[in-house]
N, C-alpha and C. Protein backbone atom coordinates (compact mmCIF):
# COMPACT_ATOMS: atom_id res chain seq x y z
N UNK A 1 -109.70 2.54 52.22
CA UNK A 1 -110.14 1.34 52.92
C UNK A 1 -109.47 0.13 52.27
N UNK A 2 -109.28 -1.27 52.83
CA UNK A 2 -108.67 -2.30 52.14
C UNK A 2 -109.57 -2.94 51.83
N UNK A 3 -109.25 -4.25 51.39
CA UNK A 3 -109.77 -5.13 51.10
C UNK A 3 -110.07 -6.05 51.71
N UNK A 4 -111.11 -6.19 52.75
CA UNK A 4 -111.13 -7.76 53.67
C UNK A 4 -111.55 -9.05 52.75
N UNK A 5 -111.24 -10.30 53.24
CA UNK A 5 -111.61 -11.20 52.82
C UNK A 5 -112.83 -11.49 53.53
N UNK A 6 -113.65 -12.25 52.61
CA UNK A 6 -114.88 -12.41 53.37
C UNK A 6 -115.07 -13.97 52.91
N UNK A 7 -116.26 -14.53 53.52
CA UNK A 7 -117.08 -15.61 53.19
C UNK A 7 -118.51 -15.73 53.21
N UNK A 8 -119.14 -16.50 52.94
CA UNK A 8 -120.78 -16.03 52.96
C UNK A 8 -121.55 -15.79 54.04
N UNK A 9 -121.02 -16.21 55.07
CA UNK A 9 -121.48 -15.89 56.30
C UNK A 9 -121.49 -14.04 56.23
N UNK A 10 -119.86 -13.70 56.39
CA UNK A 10 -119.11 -12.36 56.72
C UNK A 10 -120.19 -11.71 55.60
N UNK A 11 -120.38 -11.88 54.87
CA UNK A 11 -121.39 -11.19 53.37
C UNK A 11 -122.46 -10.93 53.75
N UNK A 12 -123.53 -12.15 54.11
CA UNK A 12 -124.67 -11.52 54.60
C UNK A 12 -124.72 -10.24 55.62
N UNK A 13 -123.93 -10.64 56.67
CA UNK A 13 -123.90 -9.59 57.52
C UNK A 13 -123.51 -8.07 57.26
N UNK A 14 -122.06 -8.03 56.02
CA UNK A 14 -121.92 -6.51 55.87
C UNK A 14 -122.43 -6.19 54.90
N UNK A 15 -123.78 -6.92 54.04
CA UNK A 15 -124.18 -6.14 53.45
C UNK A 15 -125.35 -5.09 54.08
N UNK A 16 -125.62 -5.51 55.03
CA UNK A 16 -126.76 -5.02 55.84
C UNK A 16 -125.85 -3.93 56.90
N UNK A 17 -124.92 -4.38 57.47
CA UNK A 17 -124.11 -3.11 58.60
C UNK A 17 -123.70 -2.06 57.39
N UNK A 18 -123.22 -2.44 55.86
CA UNK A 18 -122.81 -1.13 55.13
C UNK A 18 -123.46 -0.77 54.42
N UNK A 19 -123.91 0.44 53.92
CA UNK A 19 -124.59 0.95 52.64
C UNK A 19 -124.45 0.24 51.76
N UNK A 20 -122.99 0.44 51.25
CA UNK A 20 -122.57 0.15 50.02
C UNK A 20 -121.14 -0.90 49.96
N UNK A 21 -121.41 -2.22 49.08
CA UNK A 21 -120.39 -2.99 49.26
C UNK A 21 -120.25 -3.89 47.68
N UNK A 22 -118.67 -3.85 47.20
CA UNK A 22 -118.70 -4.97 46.24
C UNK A 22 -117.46 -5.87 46.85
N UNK A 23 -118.32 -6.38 45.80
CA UNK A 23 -117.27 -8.41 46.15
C UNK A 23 -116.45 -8.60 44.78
N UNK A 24 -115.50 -9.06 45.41
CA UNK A 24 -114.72 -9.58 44.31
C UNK A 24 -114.79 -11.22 44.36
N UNK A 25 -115.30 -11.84 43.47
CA UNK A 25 -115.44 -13.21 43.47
C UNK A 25 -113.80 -13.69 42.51
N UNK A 26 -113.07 -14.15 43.25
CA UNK A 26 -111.69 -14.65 42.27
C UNK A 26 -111.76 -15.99 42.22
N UNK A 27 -110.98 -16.66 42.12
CA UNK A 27 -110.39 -17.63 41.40
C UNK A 27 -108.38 -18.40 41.45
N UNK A 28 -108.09 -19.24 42.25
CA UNK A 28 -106.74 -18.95 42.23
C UNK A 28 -106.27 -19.53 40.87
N UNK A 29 -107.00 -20.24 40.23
CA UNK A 29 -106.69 -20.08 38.47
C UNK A 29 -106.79 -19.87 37.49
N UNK A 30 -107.19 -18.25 38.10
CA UNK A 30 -107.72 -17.06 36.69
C UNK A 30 -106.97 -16.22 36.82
N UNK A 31 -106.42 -16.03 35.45
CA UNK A 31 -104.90 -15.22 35.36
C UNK A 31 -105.54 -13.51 34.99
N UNK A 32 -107.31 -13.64 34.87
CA UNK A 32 -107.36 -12.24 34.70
C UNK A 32 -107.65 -11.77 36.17
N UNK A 33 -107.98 -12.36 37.16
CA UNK A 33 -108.01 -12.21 38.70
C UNK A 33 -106.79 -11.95 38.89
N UNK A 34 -105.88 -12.59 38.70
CA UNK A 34 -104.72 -12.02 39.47
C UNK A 34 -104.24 -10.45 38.46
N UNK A 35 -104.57 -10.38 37.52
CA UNK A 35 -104.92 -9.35 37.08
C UNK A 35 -105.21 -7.94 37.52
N UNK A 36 -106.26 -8.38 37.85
CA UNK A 36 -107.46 -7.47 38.60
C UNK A 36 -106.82 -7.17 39.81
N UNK A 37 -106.15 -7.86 40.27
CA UNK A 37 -105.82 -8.51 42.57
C UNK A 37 -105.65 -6.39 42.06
N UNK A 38 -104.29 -5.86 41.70
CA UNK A 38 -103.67 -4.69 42.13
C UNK A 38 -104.48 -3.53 41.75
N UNK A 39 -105.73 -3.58 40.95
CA UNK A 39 -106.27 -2.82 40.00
C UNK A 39 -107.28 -2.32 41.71
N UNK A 40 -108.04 -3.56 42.33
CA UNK A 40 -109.00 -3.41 43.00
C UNK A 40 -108.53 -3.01 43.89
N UNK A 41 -107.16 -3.58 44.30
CA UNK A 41 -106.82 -2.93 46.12
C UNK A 41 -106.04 -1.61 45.94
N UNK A 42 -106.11 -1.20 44.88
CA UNK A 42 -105.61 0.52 44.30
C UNK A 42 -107.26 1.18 44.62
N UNK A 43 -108.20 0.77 43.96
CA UNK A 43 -109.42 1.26 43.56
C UNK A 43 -109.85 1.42 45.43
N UNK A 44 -109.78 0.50 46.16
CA UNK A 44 -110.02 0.40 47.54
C UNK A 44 -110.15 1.66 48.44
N UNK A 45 -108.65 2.10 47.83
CA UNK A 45 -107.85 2.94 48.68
C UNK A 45 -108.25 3.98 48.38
N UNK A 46 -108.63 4.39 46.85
CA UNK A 46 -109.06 6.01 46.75
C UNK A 46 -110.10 6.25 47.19
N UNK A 47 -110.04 7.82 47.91
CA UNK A 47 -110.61 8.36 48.56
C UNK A 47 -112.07 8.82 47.64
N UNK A 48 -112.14 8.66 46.60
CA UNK A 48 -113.38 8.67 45.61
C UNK A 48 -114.46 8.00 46.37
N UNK A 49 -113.90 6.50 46.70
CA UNK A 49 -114.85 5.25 47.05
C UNK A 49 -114.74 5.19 48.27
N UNK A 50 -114.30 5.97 49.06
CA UNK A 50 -113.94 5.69 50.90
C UNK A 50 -115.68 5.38 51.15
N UNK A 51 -116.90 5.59 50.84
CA UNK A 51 -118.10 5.08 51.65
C UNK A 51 -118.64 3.73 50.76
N UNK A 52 -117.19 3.00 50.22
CA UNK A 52 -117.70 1.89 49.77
C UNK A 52 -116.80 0.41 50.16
N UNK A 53 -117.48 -0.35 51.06
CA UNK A 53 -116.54 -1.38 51.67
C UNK A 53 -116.42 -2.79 50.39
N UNK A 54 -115.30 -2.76 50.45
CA UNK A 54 -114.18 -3.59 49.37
C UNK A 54 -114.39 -4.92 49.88
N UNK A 55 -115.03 -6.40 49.50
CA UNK A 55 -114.53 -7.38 50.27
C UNK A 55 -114.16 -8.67 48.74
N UNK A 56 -113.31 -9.71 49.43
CA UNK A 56 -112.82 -10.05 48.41
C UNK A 56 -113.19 -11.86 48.74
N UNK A 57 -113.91 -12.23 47.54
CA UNK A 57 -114.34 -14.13 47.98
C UNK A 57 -113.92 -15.06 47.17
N UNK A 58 -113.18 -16.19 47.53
CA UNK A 58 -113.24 -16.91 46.69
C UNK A 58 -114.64 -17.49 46.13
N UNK A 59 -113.91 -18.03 45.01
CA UNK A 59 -115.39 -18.32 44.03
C UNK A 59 -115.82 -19.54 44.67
N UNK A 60 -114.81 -20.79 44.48
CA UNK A 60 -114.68 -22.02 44.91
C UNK A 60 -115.12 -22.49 46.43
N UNK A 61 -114.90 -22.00 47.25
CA UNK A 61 -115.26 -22.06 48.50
C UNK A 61 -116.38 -21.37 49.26
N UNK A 62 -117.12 -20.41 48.85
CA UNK A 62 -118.63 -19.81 48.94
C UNK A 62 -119.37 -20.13 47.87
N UNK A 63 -119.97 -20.84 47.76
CA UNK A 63 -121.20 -21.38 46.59
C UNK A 63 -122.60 -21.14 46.79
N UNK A 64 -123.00 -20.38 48.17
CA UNK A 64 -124.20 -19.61 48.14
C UNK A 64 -124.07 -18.29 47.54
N UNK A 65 -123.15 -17.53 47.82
CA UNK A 65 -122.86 -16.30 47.13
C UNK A 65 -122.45 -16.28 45.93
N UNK A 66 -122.11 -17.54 45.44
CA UNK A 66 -121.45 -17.50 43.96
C UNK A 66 -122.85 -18.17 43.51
N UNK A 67 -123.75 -18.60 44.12
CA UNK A 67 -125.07 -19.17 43.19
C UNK A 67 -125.87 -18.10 43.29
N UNK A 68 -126.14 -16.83 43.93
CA UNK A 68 -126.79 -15.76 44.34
C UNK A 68 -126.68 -14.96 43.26
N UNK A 69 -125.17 -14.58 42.91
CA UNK A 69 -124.96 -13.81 41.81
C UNK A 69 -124.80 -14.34 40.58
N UNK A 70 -125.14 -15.69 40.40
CA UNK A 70 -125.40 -15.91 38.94
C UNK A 70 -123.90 -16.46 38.08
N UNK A 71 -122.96 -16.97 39.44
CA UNK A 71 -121.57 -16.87 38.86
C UNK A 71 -121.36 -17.51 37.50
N UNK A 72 -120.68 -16.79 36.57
CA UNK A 72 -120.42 -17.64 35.22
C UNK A 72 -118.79 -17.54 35.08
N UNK A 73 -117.97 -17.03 35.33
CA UNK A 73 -116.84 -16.93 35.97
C UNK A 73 -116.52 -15.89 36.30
N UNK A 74 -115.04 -15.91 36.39
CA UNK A 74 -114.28 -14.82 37.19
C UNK A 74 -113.37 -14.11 36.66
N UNK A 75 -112.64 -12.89 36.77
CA UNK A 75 -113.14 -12.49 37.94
C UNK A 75 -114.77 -12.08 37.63
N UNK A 76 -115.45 -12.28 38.47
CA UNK A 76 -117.10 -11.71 39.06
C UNK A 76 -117.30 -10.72 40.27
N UNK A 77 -117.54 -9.55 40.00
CA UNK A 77 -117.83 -8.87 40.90
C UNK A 77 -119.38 -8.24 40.77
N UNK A 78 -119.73 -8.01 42.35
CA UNK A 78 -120.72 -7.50 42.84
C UNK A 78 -121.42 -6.35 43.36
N UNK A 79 -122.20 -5.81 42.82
CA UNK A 79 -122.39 -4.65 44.15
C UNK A 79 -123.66 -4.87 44.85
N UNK A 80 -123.94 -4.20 46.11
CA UNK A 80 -125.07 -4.17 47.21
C UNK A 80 -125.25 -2.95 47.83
N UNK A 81 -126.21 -2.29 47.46
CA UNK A 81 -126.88 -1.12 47.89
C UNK A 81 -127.67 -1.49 48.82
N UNK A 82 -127.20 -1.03 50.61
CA UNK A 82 -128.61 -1.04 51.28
C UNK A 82 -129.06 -2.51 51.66
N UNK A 83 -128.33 -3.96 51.67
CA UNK A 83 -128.27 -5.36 51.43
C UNK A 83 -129.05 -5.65 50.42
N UNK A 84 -129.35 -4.69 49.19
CA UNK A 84 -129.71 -5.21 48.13
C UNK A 84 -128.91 -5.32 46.63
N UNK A 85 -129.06 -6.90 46.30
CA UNK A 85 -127.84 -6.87 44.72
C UNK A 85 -128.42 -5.53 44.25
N UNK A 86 -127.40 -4.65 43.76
CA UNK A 86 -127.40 -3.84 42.61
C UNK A 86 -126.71 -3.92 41.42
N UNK A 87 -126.26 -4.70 40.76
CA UNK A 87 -125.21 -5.18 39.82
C UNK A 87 -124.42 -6.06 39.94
N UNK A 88 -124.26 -7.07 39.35
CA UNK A 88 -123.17 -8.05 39.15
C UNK A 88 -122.44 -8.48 37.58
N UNK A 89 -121.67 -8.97 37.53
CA UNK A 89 -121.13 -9.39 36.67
C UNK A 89 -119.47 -9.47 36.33
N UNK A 90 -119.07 -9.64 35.18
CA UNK A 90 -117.40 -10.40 35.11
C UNK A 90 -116.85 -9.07 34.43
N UNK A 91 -115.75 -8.12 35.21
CA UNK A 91 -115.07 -7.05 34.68
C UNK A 91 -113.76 -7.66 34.41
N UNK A 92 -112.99 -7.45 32.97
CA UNK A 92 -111.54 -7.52 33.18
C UNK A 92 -110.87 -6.17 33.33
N UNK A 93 -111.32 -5.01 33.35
CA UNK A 93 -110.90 -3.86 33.06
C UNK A 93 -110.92 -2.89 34.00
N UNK A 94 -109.46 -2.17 34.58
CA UNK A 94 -110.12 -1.02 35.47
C UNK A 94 -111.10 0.20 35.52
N UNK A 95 -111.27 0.40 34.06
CA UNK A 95 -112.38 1.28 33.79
C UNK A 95 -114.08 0.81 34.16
N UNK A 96 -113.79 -0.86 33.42
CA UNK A 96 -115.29 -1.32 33.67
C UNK A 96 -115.27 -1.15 35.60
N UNK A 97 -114.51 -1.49 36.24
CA UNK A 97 -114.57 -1.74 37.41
C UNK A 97 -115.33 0.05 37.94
N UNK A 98 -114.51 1.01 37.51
CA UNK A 98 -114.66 2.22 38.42
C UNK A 98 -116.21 2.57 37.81
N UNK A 99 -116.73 2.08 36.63
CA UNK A 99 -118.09 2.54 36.11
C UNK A 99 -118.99 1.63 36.78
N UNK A 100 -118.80 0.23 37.08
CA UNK A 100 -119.57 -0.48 38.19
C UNK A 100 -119.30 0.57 39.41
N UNK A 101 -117.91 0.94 40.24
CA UNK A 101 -118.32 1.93 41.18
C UNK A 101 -119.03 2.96 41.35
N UNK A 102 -118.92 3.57 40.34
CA UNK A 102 -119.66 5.12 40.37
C UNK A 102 -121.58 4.76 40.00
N UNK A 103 -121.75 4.01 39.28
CA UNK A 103 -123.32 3.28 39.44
C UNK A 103 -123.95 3.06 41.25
N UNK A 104 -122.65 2.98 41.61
CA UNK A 104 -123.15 1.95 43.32
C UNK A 104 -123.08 3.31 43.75
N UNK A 105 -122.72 4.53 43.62
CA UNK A 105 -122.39 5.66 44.59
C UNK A 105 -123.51 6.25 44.06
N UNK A 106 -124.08 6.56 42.78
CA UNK A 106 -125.33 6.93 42.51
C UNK A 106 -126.21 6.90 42.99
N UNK A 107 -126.58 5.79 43.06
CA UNK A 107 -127.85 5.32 44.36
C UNK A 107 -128.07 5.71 45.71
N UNK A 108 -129.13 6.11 46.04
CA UNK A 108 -129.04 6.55 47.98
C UNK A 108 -129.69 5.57 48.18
């Protein structure tokens, strides 16, 4: 699956149409976001996470969703089980990222 961009509108809504969804909250002047950009839209694609929809927000321009999750910076990512937060917080690492995934696939 890719990565759509979303905004807080697009958010409310797929957290409720999908089971399972994280956000990538970036930043266009955080050099560990751009970092991250190839780590996540790799992670997207494997078929591990195919029942988990990928969406990607700026930080700066959604400030209900970035006040929701507690933003302290970025990158900040999210997960939502069911339209409920299940984890948030700031990964620089592809490992931390796939152990936030596999937490969100745990859950029914």
């Amino acid at each position: 699956m890719m990565v759509t961009e979303s905004n807080d509108n697009e958010l409310r809504r797929l957290i409720f149409e999908r089971n399972k969804v994280i956000v990538k909250f970036t930043d266009a002047d955080c050099p560990v976001c751009k970092t991250m950009e190839p780590k996540y839209r790799k992670l997207s694609n494997a078929p591990d996470y195919s029942r988990i929809a990928f969406l990607r927000m700026s930080a700066k321009e959604n400030p209900v969703s970035s006040r929701e999750v507690k933003l302290k910076g970025t990158p900040f990512f999210a997960t939502y089980n069911r339209g409920t937060l299940a984890d948030c917080g700031i990964k620089a690492t592809e490992e931390e990222l796939r152990e936030m995934l596999q937490k969100l696939l745990q859950l029914s």
